[in-house]
N, C-alpha and C. Protein backbone atom coordinates (compact mmCIF):
# COMPACT_ATOMS: atom_id res chain seq x y z
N UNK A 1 73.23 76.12 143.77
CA UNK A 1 73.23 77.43 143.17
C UNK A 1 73.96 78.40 144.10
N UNK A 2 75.12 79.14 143.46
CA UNK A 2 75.90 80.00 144.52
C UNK A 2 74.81 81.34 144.64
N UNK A 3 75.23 81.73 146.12
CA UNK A 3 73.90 82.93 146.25
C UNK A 3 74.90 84.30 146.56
N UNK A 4 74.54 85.17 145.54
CA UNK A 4 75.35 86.28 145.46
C UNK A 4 75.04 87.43 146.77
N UNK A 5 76.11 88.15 147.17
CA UNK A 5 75.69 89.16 148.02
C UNK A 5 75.63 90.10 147.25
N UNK A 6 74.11 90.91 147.94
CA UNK A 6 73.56 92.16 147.27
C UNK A 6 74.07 93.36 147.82
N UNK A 7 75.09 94.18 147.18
CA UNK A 7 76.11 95.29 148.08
C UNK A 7 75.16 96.67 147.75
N UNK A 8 74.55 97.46 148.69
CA UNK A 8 74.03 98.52 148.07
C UNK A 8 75.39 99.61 147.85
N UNK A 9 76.20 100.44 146.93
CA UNK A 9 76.85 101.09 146.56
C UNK A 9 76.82 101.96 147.76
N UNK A 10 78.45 102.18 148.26
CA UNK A 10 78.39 102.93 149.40
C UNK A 10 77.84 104.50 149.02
N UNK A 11 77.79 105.56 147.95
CA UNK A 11 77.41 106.49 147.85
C UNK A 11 75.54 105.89 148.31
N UNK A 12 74.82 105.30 148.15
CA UNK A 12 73.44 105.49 148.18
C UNK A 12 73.35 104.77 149.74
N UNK A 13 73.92 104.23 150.06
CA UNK A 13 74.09 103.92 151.23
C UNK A 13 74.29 105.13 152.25
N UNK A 14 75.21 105.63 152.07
CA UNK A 14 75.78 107.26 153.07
C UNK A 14 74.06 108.10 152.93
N UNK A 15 74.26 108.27 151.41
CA UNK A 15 72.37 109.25 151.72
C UNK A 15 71.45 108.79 152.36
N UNK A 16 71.33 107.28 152.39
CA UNK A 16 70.32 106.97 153.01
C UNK A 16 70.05 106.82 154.14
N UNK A 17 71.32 106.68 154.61
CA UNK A 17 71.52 107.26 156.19
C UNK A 17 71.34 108.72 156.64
N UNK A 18 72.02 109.25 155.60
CA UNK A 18 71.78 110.92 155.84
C UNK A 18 70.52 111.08 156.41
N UNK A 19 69.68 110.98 154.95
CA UNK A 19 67.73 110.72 155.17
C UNK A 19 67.51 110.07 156.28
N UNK A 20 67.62 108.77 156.97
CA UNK A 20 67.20 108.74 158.15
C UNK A 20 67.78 109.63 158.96
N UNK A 21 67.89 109.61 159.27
CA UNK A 21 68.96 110.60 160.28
C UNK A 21 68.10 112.24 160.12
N UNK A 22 67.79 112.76 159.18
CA UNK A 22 66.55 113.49 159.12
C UNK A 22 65.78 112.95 159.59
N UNK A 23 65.20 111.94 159.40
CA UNK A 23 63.80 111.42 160.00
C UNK A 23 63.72 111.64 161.51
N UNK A 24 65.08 110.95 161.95
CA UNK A 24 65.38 110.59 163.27
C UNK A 24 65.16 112.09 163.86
N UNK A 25 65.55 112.87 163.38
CA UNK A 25 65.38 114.60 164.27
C UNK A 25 64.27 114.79 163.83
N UNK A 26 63.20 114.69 162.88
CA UNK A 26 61.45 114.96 162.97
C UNK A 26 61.06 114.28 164.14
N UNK A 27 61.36 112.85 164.64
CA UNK A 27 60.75 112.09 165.55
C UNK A 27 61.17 112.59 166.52
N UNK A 28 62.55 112.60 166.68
CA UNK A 28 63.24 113.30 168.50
C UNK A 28 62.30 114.58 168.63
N UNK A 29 61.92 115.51 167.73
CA UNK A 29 61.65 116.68 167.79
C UNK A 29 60.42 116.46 168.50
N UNK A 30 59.47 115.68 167.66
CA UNK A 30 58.11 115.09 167.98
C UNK A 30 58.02 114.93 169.32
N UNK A 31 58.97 113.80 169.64
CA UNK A 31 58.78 113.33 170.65
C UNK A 31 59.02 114.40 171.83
N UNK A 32 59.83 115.12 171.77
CA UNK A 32 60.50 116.22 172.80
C UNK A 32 59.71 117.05 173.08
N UNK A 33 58.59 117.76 171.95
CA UNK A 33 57.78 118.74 172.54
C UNK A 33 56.31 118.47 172.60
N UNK A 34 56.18 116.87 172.41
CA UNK A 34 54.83 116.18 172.55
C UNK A 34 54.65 116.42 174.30
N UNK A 35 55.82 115.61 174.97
CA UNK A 35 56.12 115.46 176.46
C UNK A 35 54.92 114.68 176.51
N UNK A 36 54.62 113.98 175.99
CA UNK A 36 53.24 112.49 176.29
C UNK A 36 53.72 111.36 176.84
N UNK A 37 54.43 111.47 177.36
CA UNK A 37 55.34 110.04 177.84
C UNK A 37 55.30 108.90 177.42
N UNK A 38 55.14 108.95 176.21
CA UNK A 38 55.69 107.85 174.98
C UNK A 38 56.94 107.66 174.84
N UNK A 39 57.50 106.23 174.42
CA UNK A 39 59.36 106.36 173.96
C UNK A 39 59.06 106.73 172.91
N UNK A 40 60.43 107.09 172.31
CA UNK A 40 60.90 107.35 170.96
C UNK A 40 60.59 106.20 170.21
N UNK A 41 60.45 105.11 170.46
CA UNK A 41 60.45 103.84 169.56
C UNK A 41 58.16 103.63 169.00
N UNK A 42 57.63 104.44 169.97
CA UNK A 42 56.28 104.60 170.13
C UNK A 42 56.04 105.61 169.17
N UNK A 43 56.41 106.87 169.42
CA UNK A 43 56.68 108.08 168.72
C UNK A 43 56.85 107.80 166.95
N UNK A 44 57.82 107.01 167.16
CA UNK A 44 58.09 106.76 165.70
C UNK A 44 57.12 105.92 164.95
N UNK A 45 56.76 105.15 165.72
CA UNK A 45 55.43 104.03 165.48
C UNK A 45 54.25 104.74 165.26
N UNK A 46 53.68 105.67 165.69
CA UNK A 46 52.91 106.77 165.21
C UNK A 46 53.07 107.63 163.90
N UNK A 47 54.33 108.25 163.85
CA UNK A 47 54.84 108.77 162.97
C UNK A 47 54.73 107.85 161.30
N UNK A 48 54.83 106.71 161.66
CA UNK A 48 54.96 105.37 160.71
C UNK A 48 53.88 105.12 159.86
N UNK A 49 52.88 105.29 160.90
CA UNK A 49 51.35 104.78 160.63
C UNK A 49 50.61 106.13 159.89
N UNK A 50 51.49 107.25 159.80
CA UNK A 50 51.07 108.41 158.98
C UNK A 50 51.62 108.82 158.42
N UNK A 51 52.88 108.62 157.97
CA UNK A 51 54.00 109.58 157.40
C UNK A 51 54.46 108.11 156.26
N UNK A 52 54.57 108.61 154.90
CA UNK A 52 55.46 107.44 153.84
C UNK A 52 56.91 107.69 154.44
N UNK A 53 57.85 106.57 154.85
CA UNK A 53 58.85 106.48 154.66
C UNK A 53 60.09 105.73 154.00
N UNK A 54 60.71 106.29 153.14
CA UNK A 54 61.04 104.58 152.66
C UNK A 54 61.43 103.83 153.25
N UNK A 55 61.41 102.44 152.84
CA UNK A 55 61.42 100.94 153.77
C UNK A 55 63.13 101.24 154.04
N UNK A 56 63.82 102.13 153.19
CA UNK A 56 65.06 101.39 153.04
C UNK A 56 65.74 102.11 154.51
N UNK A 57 65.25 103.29 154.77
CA UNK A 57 65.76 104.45 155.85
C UNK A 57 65.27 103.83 157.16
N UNK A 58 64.23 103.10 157.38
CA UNK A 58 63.38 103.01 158.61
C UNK A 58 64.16 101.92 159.81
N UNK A 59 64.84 100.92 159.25
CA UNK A 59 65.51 100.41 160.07
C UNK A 59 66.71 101.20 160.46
N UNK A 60 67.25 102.51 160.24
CA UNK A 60 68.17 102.71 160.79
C UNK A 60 67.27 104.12 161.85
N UNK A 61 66.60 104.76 161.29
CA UNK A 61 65.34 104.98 162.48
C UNK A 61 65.29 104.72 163.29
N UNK A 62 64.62 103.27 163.18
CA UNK A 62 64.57 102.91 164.52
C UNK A 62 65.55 102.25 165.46
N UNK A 63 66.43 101.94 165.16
CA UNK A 63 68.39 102.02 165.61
C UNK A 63 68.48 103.39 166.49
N UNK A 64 68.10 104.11 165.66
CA UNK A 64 68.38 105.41 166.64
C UNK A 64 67.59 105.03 167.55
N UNK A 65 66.15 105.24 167.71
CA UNK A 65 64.79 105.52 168.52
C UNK A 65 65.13 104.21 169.90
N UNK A 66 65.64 102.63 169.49
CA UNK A 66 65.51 102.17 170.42
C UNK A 66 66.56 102.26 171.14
N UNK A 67 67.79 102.51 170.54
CA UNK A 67 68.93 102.93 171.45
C UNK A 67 68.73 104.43 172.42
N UNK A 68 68.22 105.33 171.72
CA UNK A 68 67.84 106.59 172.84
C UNK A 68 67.23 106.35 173.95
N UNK A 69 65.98 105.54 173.28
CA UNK A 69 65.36 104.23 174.59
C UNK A 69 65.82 103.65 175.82
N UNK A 70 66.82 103.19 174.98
CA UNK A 70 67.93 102.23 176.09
C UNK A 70 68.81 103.53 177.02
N UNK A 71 69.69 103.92 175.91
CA UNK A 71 71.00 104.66 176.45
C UNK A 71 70.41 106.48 176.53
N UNK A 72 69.34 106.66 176.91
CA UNK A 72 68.94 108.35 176.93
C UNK A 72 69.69 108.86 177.51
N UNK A 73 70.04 108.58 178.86
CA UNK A 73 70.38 109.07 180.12
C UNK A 73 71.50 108.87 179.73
N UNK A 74 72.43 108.05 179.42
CA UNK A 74 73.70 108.12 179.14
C UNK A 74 74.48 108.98 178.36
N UNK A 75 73.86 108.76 176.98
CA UNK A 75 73.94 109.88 176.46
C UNK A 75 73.94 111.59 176.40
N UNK A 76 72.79 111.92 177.51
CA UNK A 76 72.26 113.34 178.11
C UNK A 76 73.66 112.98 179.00
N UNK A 77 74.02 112.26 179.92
CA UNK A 77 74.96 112.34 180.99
C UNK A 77 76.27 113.23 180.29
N UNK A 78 76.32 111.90 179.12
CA UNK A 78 77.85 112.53 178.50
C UNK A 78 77.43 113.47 177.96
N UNK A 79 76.95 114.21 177.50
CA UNK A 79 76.63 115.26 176.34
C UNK A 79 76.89 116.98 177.75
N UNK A 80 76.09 116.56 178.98
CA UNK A 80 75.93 117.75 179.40
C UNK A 80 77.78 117.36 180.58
N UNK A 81 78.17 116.57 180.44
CA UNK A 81 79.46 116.73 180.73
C UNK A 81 80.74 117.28 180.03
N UNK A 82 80.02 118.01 178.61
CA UNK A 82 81.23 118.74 177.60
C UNK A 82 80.51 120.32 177.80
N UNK A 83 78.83 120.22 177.86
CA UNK A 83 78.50 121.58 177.62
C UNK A 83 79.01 122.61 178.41
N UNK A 84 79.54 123.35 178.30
CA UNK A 84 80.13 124.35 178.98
C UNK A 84 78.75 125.75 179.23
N UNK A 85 78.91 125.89 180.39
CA UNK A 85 77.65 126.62 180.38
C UNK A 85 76.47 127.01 179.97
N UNK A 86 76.08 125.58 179.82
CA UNK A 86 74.88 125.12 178.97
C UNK A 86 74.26 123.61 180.41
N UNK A 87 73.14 123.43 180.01
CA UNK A 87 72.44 122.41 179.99
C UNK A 87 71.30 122.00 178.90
N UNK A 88 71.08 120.74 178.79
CA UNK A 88 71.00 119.94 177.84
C UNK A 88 69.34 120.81 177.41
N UNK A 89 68.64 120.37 178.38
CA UNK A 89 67.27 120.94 178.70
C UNK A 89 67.09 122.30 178.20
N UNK A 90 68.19 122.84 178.29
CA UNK A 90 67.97 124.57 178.07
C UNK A 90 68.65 125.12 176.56
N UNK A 91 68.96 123.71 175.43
CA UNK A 91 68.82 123.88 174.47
C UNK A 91 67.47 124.07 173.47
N UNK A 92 67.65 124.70 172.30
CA UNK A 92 66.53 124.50 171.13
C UNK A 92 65.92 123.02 171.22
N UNK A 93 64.97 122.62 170.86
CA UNK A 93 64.84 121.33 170.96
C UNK A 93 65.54 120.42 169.45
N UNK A 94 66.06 121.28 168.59
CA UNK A 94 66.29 120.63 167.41
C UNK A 94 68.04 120.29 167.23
N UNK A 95 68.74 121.63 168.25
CA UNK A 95 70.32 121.29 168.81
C UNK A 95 70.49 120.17 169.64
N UNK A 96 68.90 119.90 170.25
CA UNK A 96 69.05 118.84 171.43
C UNK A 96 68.91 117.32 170.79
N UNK A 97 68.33 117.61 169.89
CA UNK A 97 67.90 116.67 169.05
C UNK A 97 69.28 116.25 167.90
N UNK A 98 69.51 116.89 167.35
CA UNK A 98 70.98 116.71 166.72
C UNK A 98 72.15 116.16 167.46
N UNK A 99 72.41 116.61 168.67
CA UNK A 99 73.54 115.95 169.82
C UNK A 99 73.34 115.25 170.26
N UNK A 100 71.99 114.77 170.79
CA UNK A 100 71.59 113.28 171.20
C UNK A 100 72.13 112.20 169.98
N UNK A 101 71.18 112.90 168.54
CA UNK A 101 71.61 111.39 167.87
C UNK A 101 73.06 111.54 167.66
N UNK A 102 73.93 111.86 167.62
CA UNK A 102 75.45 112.23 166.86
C UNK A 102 75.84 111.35 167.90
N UNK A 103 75.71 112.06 169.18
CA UNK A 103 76.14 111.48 170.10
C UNK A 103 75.97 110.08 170.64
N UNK A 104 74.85 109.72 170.16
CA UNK A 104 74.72 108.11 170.16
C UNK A 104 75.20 107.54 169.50
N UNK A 105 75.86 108.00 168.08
CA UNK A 105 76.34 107.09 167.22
C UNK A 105 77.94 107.65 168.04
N UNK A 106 78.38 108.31 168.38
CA UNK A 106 79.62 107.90 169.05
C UNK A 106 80.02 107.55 170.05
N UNK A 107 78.96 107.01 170.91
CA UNK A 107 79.25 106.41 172.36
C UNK A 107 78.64 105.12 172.15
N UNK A 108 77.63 104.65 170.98
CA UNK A 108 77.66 103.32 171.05
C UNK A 108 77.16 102.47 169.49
N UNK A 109 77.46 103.68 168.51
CA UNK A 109 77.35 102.63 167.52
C UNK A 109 78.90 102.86 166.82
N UNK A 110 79.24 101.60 167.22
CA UNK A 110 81.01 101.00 166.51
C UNK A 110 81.22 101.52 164.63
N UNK A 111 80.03 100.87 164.35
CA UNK A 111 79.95 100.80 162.55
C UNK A 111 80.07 102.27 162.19
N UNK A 112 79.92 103.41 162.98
CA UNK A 112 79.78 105.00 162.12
C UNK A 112 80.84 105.61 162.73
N UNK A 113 82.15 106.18 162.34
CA UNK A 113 83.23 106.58 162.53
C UNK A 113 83.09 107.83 163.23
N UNK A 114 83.53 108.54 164.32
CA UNK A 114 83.21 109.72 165.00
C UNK A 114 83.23 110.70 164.54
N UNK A 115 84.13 111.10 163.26
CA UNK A 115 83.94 112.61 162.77
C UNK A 115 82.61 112.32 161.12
N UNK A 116 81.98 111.39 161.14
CA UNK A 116 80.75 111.11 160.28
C UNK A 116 79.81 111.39 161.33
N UNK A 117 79.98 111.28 162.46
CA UNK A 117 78.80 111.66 163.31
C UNK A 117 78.90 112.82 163.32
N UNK A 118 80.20 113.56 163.82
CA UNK A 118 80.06 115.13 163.84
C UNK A 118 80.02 115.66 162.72
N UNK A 119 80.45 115.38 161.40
CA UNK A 119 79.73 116.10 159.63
C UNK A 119 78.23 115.90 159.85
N UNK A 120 77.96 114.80 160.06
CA UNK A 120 76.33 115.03 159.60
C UNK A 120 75.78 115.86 160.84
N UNK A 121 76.04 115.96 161.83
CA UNK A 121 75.44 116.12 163.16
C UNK A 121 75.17 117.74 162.82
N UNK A 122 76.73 118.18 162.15
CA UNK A 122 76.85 120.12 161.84
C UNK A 122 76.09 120.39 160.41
N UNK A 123 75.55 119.27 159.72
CA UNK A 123 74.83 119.57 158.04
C UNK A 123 73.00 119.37 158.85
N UNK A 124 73.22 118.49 159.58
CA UNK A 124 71.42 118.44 160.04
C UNK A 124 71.56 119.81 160.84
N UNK A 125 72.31 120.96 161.79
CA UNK A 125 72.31 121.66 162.24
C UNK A 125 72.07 122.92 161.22
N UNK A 126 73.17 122.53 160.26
CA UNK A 126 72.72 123.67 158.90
C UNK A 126 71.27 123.79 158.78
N UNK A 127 70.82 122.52 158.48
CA UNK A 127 69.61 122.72 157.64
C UNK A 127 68.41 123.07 158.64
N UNK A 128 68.28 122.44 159.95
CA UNK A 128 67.47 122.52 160.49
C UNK A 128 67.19 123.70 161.95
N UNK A 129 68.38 123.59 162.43
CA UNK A 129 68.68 124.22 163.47
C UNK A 129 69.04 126.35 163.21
N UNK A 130 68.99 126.87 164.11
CA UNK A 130 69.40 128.35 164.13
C UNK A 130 70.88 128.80 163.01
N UNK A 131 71.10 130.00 162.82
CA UNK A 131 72.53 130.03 162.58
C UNK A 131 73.41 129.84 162.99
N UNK A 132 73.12 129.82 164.58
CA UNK A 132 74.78 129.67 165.73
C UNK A 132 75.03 127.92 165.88
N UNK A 133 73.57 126.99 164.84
CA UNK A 133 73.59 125.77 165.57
C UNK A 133 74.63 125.17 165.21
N UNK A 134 75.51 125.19 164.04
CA UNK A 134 76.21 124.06 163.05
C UNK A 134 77.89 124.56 163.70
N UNK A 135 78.64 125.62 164.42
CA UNK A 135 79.02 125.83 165.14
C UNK A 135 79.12 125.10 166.53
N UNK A 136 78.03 125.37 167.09
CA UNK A 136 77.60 125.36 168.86
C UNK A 136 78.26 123.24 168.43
N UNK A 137 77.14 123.06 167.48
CA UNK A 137 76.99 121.83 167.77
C UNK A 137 78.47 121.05 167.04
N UNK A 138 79.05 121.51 166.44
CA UNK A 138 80.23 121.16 166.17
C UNK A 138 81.68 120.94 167.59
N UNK A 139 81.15 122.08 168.15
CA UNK A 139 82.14 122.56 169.32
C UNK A 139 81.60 121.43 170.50
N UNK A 140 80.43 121.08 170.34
CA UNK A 140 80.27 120.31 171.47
C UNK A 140 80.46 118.78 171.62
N UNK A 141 80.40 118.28 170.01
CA UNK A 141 80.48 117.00 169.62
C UNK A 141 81.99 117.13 169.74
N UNK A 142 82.85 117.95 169.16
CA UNK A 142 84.66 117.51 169.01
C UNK A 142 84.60 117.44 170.32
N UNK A 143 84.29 118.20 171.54
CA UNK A 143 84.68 118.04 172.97
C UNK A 143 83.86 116.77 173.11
N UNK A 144 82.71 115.85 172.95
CA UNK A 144 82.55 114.61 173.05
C UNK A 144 83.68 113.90 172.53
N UNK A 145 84.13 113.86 171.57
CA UNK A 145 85.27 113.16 170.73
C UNK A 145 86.49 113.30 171.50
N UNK A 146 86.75 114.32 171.57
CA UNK A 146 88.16 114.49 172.70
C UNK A 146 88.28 113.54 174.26
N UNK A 147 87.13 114.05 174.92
CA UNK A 147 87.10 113.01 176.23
C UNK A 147 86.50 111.87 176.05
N UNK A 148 86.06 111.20 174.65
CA UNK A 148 86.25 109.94 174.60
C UNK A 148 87.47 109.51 174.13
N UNK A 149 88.27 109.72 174.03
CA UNK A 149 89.82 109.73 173.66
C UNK A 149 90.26 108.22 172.62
């Protein structure tokens, strides 16, 4: 019996990333002003055990959560090497939270193209972040993009 591949349609695919990717900034957020010294991958595991999420968003969740895990510091490294009179720490926690994940998907996930990290990175800033955020955080991701050349 030939076994067909099941393609989810790239439009419901893109949202459903979108939606995680929301999720992913409730949990960073969580996690950031909990300061309980839990990982992100713990954090979310909490979050899990109380919050419905759909099955379909959660593995890319936690993609984010265990890579922040892994690559935090790397990420914070590169991120506060574009900020221009800024440090990372002395952002909103929800700008900090938006540039971490963007920024992880362009320093180490191959599969999400760099200016899809910076659209969604400046629409989660819309929605969630201040008025100056979708700006600030635009300006800081293209200067990630630039000196990764």
């Amino acid at each position: 019996m030939k076994q067909t591949e099941i393609r989810v349609p790239v439009s419901s695919a893109r949202i459903n990333r979108t939606r995680a990717r929301a999720w992913a900034i409730q949990m960073h957020y969580q996690w950031d002003v909990s300061k309980n010294g839990n990982s992100l991958s713990q954090t979310l595991e909490d979050i899990l055990a109380n919050r419905r999420v759909s099955a379909i968003r959660i593995p890319y969740v936690k993609r984010i959560a265990s890579n922040l895990d892994r690559y935090g510091t790397q990420v914070d490294d590169s991120l506060n090497g574009v900020l221009e009179n800024w440090r990372l720490d002395r952002l909103a926690a929800i700008d900090r939270a938006v540039l971490r994940i963007a920024a992880l998907e362009m320093l180490f996930f191959n599969d999400v193209p760099h200016k899809v990290s910076i659209l969604e990175g400046v629409r989660l800033a819309e929605l969630y972040g201040g008025s100056e955020s979708p700006g600030f955080v635009n300006g800081v991701l293209d200067a990630l993009m630039a000196g990764k050349g």
